[in-house]
PDB file of N, CA and C in Angstrom:
ATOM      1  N   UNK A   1       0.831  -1.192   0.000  1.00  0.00           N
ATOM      2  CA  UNK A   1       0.000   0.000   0.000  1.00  0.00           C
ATOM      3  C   UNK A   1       0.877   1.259   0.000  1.00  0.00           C
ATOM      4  N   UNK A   2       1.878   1.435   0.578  1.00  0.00           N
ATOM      5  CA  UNK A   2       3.379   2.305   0.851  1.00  0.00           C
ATOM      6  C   UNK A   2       3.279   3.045  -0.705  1.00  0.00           C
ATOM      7  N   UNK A   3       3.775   2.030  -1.157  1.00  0.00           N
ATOM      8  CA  UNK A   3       4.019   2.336  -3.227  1.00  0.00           C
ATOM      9  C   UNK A   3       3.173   2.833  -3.586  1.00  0.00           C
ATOM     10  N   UNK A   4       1.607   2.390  -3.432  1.00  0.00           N
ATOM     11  CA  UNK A   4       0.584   2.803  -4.498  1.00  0.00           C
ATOM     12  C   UNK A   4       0.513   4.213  -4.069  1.00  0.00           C
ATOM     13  N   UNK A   5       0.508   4.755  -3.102  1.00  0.00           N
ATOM     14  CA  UNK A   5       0.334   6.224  -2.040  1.00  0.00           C
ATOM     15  C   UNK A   5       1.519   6.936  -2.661  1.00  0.00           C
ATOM     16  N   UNK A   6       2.643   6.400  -2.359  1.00  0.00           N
ATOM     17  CA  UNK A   6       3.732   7.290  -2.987  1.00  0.00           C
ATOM     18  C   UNK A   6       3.696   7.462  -4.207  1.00  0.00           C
ATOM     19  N   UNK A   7       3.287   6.514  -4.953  1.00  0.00           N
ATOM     20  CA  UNK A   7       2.884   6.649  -6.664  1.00  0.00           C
ATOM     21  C   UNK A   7       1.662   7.751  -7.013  1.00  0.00           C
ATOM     22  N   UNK A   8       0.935   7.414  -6.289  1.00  0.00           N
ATOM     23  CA  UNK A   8      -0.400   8.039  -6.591  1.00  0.00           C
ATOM     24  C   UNK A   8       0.086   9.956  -6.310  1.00  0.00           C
ATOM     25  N   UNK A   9       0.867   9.701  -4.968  1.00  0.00           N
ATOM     26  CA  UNK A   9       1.082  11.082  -4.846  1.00  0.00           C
ATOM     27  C   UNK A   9       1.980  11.793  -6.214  1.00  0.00           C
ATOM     28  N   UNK A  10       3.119  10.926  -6.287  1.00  0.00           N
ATOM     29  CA  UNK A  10       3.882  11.570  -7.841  1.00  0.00           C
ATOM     30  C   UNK A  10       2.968  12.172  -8.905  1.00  0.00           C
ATOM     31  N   UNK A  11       1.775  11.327  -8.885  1.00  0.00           N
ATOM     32  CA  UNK A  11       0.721  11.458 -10.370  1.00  0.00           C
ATOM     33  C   UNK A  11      -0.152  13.230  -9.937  1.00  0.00           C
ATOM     34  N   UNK A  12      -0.044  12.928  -8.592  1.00  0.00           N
ATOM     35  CA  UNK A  12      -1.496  14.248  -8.155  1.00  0.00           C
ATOM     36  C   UNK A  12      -0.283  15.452  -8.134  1.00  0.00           C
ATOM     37  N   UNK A  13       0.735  14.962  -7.996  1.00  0.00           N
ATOM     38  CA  UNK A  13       1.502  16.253  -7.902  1.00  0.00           C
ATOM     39  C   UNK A  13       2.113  17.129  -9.586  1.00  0.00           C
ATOM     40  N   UNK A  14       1.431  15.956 -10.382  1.00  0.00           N
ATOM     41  CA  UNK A  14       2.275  16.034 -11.943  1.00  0.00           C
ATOM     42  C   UNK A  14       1.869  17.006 -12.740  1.00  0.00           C
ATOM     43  N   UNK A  15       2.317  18.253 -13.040  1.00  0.00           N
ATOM     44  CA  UNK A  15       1.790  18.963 -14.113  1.00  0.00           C
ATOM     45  C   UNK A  15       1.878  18.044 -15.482  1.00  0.00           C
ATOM     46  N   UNK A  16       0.620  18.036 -15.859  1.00  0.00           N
ATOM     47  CA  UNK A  16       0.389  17.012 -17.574  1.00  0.00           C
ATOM     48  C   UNK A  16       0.687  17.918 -18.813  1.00  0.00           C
ATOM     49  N   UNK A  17       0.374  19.163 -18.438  1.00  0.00           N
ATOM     50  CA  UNK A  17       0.657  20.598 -19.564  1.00  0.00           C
ATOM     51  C   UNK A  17       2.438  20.442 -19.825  1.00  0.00           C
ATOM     52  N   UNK A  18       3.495  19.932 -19.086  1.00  0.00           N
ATOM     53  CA  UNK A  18       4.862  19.757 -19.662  1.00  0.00           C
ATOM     54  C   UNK A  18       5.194  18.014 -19.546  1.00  0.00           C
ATOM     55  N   UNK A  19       5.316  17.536 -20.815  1.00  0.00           N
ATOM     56  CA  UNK A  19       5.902  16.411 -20.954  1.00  0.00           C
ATOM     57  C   UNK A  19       7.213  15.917 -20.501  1.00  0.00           C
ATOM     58  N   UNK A  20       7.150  14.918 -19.725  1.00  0.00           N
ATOM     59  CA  UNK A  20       8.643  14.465 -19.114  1.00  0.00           C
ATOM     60  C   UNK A  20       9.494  14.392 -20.177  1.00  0.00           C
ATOM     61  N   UNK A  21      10.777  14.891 -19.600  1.00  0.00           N
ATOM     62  CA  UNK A  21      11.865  14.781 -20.190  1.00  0.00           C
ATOM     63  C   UNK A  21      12.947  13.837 -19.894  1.00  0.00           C
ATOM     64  N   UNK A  22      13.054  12.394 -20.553  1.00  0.00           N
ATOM     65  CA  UNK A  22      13.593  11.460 -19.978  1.00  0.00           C
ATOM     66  C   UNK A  22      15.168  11.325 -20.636  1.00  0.00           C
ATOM     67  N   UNK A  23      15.865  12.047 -19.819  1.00  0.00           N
ATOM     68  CA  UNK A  23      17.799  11.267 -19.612  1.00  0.00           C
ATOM     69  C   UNK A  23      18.306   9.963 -19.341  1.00  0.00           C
ATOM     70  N   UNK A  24      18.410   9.464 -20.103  1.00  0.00           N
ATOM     71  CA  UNK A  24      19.275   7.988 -19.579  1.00  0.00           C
ATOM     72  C   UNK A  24      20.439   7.931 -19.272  1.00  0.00           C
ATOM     73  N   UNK A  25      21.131   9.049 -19.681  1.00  0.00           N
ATOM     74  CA  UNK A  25      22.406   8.768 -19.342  1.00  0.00           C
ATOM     75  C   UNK A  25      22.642   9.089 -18.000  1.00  0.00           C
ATOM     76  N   UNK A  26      21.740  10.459 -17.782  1.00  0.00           N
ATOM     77  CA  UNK A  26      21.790  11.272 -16.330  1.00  0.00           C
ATOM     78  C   UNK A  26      20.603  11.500 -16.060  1.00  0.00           C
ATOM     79  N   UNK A  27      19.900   9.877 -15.019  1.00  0.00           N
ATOM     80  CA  UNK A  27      18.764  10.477 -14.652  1.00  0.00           C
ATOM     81  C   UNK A  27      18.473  12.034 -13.903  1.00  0.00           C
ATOM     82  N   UNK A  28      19.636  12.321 -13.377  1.00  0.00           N
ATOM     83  CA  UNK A  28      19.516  13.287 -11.972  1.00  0.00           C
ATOM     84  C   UNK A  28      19.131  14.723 -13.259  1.00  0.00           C
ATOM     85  N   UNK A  29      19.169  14.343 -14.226  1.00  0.00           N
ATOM     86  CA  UNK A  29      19.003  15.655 -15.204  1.00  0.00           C
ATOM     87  C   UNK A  29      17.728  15.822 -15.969  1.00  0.00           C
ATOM     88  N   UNK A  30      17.292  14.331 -15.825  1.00  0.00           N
ATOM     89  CA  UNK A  30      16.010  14.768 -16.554  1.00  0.00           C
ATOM     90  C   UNK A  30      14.767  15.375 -15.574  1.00  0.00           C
ATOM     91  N   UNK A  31      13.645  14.770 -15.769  1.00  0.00           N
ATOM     92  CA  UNK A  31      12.701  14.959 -15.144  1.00  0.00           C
ATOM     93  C   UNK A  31      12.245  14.284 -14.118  1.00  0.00           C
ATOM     94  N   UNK A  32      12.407  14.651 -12.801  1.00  0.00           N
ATOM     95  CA  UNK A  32      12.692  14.085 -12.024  1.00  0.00           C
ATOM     96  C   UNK A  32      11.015  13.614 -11.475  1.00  0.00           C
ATOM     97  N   UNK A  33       9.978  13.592 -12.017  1.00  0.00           N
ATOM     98  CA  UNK A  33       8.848  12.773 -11.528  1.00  0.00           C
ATOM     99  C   UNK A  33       9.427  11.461 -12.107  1.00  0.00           C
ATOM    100  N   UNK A  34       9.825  11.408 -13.361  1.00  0.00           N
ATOM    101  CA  UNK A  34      10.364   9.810 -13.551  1.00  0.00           C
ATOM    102  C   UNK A  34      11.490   9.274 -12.972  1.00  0.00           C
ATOM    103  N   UNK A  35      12.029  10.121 -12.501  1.00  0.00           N
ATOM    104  CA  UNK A  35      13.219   9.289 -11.336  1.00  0.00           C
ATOM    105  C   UNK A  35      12.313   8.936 -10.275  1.00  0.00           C
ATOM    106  N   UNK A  36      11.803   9.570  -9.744  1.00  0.00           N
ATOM    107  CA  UNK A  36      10.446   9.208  -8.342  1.00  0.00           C
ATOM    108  C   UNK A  36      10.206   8.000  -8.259  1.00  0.00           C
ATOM    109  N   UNK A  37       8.984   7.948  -9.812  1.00  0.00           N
ATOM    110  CA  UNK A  37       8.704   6.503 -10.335  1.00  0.00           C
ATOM    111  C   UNK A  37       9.560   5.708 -10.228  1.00  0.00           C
ATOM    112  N   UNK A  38      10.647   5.826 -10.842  1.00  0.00           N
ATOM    113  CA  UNK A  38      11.427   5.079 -11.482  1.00  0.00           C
ATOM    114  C   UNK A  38      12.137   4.355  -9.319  1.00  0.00           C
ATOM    115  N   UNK A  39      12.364   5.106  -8.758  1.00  0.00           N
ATOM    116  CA  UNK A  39      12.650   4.723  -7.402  1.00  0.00           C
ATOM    117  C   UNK A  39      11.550   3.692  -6.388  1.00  0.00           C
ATOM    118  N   UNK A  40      10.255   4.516  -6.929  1.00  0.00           N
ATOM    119  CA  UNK A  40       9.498   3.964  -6.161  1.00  0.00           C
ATOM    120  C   UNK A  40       9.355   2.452  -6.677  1.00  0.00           C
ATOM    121  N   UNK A  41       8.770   2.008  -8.275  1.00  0.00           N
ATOM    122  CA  UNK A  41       8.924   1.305  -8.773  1.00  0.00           C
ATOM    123  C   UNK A  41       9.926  -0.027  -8.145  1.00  0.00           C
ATOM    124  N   UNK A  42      11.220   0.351  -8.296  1.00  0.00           N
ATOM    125  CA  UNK A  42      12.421  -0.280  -7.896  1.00  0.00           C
ATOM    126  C   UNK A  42      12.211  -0.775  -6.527  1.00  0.00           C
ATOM    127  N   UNK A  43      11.571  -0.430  -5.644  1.00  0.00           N
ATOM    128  CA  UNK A  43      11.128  -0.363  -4.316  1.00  0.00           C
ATOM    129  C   UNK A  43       9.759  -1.879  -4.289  1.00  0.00           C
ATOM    130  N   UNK A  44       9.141  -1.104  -5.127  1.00  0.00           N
ATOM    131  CA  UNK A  44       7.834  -2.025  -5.142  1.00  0.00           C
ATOM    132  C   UNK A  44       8.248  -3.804  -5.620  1.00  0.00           C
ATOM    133  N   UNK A  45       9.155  -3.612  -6.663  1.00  0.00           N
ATOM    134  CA  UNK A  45       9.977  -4.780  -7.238  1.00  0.00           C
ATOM    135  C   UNK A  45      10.559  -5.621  -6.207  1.00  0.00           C
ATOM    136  N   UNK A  46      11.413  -4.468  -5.783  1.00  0.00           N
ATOM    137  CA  UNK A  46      12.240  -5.658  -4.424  1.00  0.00           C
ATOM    138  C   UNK A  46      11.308  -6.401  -3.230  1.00  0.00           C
ATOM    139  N   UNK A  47      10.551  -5.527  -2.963  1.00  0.00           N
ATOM    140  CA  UNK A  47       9.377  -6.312  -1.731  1.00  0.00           C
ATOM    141  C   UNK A  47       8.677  -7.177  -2.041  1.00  0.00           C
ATOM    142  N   UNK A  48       8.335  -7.270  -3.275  1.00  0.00           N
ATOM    143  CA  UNK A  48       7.569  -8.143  -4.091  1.00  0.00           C
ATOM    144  C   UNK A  48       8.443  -9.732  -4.363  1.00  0.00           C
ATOM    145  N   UNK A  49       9.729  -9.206  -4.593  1.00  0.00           N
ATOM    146  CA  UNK A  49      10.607 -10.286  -4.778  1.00  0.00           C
ATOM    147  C   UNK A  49      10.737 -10.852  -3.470  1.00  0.00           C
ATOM    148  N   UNK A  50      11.073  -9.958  -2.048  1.00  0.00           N
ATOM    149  CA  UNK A  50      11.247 -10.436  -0.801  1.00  0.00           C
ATOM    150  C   UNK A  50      10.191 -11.163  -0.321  1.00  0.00           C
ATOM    151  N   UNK A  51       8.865 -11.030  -0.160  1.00  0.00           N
ATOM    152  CA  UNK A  51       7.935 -11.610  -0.541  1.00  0.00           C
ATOM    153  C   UNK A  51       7.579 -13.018  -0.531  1.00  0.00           C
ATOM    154  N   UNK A  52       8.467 -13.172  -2.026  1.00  0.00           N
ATOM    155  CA  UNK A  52       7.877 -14.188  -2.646  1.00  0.00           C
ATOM    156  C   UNK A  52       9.081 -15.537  -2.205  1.00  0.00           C
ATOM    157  N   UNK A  53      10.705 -14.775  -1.942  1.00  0.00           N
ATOM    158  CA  UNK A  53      11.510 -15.775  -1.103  1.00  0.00           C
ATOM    159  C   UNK A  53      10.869 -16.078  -0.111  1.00  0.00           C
ATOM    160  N   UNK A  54      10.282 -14.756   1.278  1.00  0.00           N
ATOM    161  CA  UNK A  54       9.865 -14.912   2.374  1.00  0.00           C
ATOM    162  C   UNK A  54       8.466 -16.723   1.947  1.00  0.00           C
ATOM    163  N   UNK A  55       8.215 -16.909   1.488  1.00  0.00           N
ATOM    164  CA  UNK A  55       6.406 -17.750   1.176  1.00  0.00           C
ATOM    165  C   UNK A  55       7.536 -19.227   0.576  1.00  0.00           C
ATOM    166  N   UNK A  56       8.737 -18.852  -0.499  1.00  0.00           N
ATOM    167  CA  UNK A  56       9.226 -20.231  -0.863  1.00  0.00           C
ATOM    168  C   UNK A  56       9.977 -20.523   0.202  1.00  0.00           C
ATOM    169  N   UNK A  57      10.406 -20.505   1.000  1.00  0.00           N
ATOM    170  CA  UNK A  57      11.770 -20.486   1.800  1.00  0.00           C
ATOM    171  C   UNK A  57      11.107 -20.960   3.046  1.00  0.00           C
ATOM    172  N   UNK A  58      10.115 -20.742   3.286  1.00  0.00           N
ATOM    173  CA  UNK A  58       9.474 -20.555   4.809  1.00  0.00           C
ATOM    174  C   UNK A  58       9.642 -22.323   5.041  1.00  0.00           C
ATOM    175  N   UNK A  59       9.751 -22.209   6.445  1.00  0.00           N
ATOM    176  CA  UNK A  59       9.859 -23.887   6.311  1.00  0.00           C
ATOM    177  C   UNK A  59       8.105 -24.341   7.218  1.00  0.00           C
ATOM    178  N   UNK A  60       7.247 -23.099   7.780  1.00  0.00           N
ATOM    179  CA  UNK A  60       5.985 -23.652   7.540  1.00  0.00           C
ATOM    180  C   UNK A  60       5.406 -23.190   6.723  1.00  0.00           C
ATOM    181  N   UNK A  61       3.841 -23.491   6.242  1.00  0.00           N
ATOM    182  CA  UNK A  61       3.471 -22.777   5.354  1.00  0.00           C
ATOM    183  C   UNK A  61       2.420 -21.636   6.078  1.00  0.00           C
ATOM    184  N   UNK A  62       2.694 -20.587   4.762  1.00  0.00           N
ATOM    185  CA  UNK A  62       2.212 -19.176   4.958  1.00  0.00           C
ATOM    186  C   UNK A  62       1.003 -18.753   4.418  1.00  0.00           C
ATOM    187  N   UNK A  63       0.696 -19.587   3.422  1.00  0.00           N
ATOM    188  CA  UNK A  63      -0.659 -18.975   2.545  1.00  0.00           C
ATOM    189  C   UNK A  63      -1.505 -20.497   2.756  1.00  0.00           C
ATOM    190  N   UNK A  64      -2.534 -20.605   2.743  1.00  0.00           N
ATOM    191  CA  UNK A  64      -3.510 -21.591   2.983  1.00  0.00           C
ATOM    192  C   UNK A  64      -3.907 -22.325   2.097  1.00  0.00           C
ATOM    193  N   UNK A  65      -3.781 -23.304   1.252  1.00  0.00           N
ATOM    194  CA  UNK A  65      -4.882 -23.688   0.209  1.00  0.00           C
ATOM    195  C   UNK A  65      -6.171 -23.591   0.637  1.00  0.00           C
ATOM    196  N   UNK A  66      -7.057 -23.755  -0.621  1.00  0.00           N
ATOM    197  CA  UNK A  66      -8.047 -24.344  -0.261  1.00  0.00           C
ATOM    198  C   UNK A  66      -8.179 -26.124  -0.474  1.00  0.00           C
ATOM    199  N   UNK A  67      -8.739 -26.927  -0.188  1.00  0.00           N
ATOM    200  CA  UNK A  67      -9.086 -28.185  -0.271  1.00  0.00           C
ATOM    201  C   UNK A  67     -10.299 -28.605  -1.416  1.00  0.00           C
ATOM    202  N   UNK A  68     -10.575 -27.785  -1.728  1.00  0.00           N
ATOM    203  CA  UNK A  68     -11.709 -27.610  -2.852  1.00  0.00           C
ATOM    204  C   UNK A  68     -12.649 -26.604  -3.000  1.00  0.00           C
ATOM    205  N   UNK A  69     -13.747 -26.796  -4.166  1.00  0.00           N
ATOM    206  CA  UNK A  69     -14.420 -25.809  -4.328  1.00  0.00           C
ATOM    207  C   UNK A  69     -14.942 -24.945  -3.441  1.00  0.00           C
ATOM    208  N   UNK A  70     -15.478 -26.063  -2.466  1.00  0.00           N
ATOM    209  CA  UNK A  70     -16.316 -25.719  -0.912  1.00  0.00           C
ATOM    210  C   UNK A  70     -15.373 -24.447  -0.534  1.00  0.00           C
ATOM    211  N   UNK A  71     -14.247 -24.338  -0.216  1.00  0.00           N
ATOM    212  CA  UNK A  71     -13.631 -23.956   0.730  1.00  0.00           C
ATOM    213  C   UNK A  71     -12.786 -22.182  -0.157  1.00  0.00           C
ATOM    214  N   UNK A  72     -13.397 -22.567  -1.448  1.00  0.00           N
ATOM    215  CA  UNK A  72     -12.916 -21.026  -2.228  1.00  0.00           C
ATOM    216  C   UNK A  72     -13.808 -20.135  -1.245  1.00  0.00           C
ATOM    217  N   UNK A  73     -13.316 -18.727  -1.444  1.00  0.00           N
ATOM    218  CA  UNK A  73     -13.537 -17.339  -1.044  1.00  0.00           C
ATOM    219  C   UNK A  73     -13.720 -17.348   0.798  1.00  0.00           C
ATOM    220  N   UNK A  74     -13.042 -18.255   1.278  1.00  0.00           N
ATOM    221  CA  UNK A  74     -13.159 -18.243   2.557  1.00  0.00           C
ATOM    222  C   UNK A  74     -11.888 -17.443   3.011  1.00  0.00           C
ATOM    223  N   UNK A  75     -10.821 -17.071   2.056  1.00  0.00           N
ATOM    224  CA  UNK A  75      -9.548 -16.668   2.428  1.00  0.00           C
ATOM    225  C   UNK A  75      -8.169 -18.082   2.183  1.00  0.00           C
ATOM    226  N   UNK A  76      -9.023 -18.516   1.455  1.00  0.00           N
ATOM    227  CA  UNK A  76      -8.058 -19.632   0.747  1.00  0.00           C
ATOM    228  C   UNK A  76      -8.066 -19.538  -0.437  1.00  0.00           C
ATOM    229  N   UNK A  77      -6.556 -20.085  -1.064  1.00  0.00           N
ATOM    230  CA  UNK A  77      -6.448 -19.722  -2.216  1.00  0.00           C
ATOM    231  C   UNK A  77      -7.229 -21.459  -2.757  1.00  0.00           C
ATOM    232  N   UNK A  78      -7.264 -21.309  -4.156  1.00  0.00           N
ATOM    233  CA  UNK A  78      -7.887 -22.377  -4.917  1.00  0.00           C
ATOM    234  C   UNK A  78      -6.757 -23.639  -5.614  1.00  0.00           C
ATOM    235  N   UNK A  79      -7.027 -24.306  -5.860  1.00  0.00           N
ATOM    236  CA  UNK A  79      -5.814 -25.579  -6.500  1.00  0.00           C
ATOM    237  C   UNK A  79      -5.607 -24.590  -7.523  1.00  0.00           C
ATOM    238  N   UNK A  80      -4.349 -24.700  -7.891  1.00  0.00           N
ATOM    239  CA  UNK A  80      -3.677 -23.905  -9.302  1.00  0.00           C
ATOM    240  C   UNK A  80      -3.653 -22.812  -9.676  1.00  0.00           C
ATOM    241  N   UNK A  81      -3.757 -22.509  -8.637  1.00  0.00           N
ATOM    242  CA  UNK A  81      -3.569 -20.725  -8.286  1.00  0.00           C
ATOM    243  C   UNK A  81      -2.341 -20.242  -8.075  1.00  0.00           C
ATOM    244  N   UNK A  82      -1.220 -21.376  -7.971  1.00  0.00           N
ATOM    245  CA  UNK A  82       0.335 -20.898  -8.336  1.00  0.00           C
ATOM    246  C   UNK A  82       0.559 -20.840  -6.922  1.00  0.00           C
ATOM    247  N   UNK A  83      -0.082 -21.151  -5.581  1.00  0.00           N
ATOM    248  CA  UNK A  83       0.884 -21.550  -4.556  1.00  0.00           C
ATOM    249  C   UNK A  83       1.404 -22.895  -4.221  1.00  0.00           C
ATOM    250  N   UNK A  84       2.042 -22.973  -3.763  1.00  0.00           N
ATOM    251  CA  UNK A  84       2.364 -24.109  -3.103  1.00  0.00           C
ATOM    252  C   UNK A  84       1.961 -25.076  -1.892  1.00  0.00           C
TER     253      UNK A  84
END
């Protein structure tokens, strides 16, 4: 939720009347709402990745299946829903 707030704020703060000006060579020169992004982004990536070690790695488990149909939308995930 951190990211979407800090993102959302970059967007409410953005004049749309001047188009970003994007430096690759020197971000610190271009337009610095896309360095923001570009930070926050980078941010959102890594937690997401930490995450997803924290759930494979765990030696109990962290997310719940469900056991079948019965047991969808209770706060369990469903067979083949990509957990483990």
């Amino acid at each position: 939720v951190l990211y979407t707030i800090q993102y959302q704020d970059i967007l409410d703060r953005s004049d749309y009347s001047q188009p970003p000006v994007e430096q690759n060579i020197y971000p610190m020169d271009g337009d610095q709402r896309l360095r923001e992004i570009q930070i926050v982004t980078r941010h959102d990536i890594d937690n997401t990745n930490e995450l997803i070690r924290l759930l494979e790695t765990s030696r109990v488990p962290l997310v719940q299946g469900a056991n079948g149909a019965d047991q969808r939308g209770r706060g369990h995930l469903h067979p083949g829903s990509g957990s483990h």
